[in-house]
Protein backbone atom coordinates (compact mmCIF):
# COMPACT_ATOMS: atom_id res chain seq x y z
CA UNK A 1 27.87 44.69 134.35
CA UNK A 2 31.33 43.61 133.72
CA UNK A 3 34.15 46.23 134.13
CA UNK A 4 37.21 45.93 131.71
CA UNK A 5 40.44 47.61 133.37
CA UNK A 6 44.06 47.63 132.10
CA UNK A 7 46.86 47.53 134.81
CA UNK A 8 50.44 48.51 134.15
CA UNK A 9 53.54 49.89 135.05
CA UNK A 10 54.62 53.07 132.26
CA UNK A 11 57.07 55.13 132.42
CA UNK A 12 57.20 58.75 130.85
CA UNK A 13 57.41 57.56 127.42
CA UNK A 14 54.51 55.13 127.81
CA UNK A 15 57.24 51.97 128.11
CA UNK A 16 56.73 49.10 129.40
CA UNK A 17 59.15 45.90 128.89
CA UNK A 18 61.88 45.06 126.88
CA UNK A 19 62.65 41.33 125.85
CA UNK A 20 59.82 40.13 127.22
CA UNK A 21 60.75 41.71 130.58
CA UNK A 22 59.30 44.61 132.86
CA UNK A 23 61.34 47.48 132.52
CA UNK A 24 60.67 48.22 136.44
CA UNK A 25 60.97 46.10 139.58
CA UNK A 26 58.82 48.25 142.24
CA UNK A 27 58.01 45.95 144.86
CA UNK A 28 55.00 48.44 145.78
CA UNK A 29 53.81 47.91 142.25
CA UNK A 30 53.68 44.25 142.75
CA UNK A 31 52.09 44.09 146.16
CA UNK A 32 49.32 47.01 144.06
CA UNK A 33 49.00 44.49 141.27
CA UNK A 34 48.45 41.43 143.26
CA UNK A 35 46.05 43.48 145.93
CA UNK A 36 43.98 44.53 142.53
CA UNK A 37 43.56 41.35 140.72
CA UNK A 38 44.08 38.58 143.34
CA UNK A 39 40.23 36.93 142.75
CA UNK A 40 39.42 38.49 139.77
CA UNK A 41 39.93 37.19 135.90
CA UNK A 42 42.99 38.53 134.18
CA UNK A 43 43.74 38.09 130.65
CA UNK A 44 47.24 38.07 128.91
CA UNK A 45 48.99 37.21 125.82
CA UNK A 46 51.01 34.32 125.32
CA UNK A 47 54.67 36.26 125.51
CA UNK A 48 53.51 38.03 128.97
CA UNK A 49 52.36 34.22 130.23
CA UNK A 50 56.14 33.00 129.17
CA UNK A 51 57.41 35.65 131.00
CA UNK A 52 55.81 34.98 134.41
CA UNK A 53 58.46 33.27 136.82
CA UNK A 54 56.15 30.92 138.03
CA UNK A 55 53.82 30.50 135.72
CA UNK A 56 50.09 30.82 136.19
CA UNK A 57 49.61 33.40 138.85
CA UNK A 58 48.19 32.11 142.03
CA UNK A 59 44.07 32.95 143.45
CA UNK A 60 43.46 34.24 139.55
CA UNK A 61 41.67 32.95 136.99
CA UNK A 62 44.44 33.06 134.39
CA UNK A 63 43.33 33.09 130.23
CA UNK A 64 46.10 33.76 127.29
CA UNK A 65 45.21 34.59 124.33
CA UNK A 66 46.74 32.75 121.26
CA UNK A 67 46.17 31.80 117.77
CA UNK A 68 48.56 29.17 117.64
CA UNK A 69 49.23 27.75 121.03
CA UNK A 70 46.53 26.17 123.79
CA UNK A 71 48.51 24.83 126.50
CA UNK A 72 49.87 26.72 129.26
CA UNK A 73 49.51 25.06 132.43
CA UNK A 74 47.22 26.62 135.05
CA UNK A 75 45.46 29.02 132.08
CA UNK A 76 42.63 28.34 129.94
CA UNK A 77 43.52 29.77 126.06
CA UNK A 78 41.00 31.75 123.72
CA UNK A 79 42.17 32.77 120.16
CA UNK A 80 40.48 36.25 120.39
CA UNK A 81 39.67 38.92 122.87
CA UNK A 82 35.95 38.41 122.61
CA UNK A 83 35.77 34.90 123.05
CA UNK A 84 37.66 35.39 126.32
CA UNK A 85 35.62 38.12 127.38
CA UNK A 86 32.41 36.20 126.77
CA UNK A 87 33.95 33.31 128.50
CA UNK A 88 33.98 35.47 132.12
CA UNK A 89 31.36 38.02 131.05
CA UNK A 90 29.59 37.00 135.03
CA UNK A 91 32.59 38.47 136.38
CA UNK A 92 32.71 41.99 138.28
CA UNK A 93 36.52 42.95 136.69
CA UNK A 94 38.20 41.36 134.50
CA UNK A 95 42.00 42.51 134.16
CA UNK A 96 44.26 42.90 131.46
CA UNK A 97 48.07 42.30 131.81
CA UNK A 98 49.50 42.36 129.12
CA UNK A 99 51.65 42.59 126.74
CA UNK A 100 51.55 45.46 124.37
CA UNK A 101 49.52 43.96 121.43
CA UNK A 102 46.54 43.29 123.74
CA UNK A 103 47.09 46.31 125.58
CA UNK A 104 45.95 48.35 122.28
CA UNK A 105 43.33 46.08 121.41
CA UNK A 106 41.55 46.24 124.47
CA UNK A 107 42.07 49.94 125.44
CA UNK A 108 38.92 50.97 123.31
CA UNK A 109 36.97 48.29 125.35
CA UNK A 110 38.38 49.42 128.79
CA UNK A 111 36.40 50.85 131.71
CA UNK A 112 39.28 52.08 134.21
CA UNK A 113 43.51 51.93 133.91
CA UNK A 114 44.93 51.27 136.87
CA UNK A 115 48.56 52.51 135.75
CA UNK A 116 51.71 52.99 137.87
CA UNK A 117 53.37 55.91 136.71
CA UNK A 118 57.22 55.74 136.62
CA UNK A 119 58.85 58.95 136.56
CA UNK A 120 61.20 57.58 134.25
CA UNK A 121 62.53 57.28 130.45
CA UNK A 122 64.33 54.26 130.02
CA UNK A 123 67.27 54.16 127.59
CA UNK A 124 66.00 50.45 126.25
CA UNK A 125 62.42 49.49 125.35
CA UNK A 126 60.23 47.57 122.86
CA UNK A 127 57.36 47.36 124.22
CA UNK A 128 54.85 50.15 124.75
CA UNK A 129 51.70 51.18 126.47
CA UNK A 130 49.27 53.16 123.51
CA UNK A 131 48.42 56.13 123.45
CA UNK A 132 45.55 57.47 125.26
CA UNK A 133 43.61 60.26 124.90
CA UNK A 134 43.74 61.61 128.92
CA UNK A 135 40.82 64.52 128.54
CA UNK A 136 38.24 61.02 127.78
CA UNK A 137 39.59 59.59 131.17
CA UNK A 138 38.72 61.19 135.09
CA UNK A 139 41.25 60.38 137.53
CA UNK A 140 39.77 58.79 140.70
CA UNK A 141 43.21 58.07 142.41
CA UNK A 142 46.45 59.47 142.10
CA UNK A 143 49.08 59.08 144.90
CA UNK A 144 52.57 60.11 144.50
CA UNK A 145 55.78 57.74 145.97
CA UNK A 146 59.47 59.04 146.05
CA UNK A 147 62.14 56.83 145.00
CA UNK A 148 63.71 55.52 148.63
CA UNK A 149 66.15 52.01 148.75
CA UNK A 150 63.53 49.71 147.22
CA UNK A 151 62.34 51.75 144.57
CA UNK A 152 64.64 53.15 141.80
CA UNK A 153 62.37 55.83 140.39
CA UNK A 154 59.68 58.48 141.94
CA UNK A 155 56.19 57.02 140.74
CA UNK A 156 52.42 57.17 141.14
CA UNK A 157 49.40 54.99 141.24
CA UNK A 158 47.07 56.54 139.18
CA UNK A 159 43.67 55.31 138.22
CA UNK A 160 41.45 56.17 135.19
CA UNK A 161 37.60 55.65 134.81
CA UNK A 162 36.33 56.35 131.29
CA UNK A 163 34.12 59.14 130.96
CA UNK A 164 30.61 58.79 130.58
């Protein structure tokens, strides 16, 4: 039974990027993100694929979804949600990344959110995490990190499981 989990970085206000950007750099983030999808499928639209450095992330099966486009090197494109989900439906977890627009489609679909918490309102963002209703959601992790030299912001890892 596949498991469908969102992962992302919010901040109080449920923000995530502006211009195409994250709006945080938390290197503990990173290392979480990498730990929790390195082997696993994760699924992205075509903006959050331009805005990776490197391109297609490394030990990941890497799928963007786009209507218009179907070339972005190291990814394999679907034009919809469910033919990318059908694609890797043998797969344990499949992770989305990203960006906003795929983040609201897929929340109704989603098993767990594995969401870094940033204790944090930032002055500039246009792109947002939805809305979620937190009383349908148990909380099976939540640890709590104070902002120190590499971190600009107190924040927690905090992972949802939908409940049954």
């Amino acid at each position: 039974m596949q498991k469908l989990a969102l992962i992302a970085a919010i901040a109080n206000n449920n923000a995530i990027g502006f211009e195409n950007k994250l709006i945080y750099w938390l290197p503990n983030d990173l290392k979480r993100f990498k730990a929790l999808t390195t082997g696993h499928t994760i699924i992205m639209g075509s903006n959050t694929f331009r805005s990776l450095p490197k391109g297609a992330l490394p030990n990941r099966r890497n799928i963007v979804l786009s209507r218009k486009e179907t070339a972005f090197p190291g990814a394999e494109a679907f034009s919809s949600l469910e033919e990318a989900l059908l694609a890797c439906k043998e797969e344990e977890t499949v992770y989305i990344i990203g960006g906003e627009t795929l983040y609201r489609a897929a929340l109704p679909l989603a098993d767990m959110l594995c969401l870094t918490e940033v204790n944090d309102t930032p002055e500039n963002a246009d792109a947002f995490f939805p809305d979620f209703n937190r009383e349908e959601w148990d909380i099976i992790e939540n640890e709590t990190f104070p902002k120190d030299e590499k971190h600009s912001h107190e924040y927690s890892f905090v992972t949802y499981t939908k409940k049954e």
